[in-house]
C-alpha atoms as a PDB file:
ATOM      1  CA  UNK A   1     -22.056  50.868  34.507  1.00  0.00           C
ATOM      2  CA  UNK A   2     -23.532  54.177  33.269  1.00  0.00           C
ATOM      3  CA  UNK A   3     -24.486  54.921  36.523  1.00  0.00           C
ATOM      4  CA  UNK A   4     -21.115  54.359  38.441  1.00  0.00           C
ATOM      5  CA  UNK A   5     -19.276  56.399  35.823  1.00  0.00           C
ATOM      6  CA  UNK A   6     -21.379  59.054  36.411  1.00  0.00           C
ATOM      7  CA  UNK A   7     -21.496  58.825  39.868  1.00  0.00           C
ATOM      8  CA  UNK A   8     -17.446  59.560  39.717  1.00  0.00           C
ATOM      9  CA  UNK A   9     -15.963  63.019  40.359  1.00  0.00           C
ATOM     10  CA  UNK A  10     -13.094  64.936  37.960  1.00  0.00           C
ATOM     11  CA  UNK A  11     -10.547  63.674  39.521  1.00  0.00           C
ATOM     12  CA  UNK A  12     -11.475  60.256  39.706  1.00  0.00           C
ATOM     13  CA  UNK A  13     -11.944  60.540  35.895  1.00  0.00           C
ATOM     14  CA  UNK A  14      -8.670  61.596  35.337  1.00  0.00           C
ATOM     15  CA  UNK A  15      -7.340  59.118  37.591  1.00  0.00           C
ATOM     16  CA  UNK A  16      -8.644  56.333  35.584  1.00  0.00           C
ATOM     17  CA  UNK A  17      -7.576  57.961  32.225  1.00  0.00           C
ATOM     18  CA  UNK A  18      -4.159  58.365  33.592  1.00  0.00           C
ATOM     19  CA  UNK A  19      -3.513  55.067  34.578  1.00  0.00           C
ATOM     20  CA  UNK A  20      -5.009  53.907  31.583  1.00  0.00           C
ATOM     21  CA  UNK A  21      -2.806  55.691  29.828  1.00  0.00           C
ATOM     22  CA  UNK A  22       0.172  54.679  31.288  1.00  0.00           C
ATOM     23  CA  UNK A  23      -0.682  50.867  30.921  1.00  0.00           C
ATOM     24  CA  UNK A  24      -1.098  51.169  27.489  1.00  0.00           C
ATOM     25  CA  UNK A  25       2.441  52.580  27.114  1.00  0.00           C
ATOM     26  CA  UNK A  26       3.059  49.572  30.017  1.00  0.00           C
ATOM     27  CA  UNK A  27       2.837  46.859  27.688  1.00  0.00           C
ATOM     28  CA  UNK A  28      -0.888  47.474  25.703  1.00  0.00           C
ATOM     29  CA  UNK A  29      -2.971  46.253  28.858  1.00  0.00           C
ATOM     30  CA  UNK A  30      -4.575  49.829  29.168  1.00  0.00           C
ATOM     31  CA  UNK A  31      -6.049  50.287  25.428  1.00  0.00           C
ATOM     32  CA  UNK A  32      -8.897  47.855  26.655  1.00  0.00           C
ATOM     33  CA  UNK A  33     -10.064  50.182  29.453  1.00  0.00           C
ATOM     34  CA  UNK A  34      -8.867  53.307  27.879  1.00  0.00           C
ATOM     35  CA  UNK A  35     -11.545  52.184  24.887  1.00  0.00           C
ATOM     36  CA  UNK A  36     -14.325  51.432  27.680  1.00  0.00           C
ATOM     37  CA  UNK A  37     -13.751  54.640  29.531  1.00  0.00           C
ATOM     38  CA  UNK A  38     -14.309  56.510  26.120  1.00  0.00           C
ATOM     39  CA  UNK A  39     -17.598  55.193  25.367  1.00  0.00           C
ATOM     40  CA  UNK A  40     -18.938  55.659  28.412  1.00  0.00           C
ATOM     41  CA  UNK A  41     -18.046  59.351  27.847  1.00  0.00           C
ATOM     42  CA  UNK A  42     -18.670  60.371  24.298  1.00  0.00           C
ATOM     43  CA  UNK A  43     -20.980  56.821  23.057  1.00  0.00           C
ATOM     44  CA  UNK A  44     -22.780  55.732  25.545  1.00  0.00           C
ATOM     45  CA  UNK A  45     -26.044  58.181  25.542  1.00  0.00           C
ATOM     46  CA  UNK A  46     -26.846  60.305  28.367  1.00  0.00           C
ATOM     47  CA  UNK A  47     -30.102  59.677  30.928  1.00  0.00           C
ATOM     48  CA  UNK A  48     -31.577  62.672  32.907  1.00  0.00           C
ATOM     49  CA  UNK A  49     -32.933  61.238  35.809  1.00  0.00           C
END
């Protein structure tokens, strides 16, 4: 999963926060992914390859 969020550009990146975003003001259903996507960018350690 590391890999594939990597692997995305800028703008896919903000795409994803955006909608996740917007789904959490939707109803809640965002906060899940919106929590996932922030790991993977400050938690989740970084790998040099």
């Amino acid at each position: 999963m590391q890999q594939w969020y990597q692997n995305l550009t800028k703008a896919q990146k903000i795409l994803l926060y955006t909608a996740s975003v917007v789904l959490c003001f939707a109803g809640g259903i965002g906060f899940v992914p919106l929590v996932f996507l922030l790991y993977l960018n400050f938690g989740a350690p970084k790998y040099k390859k």
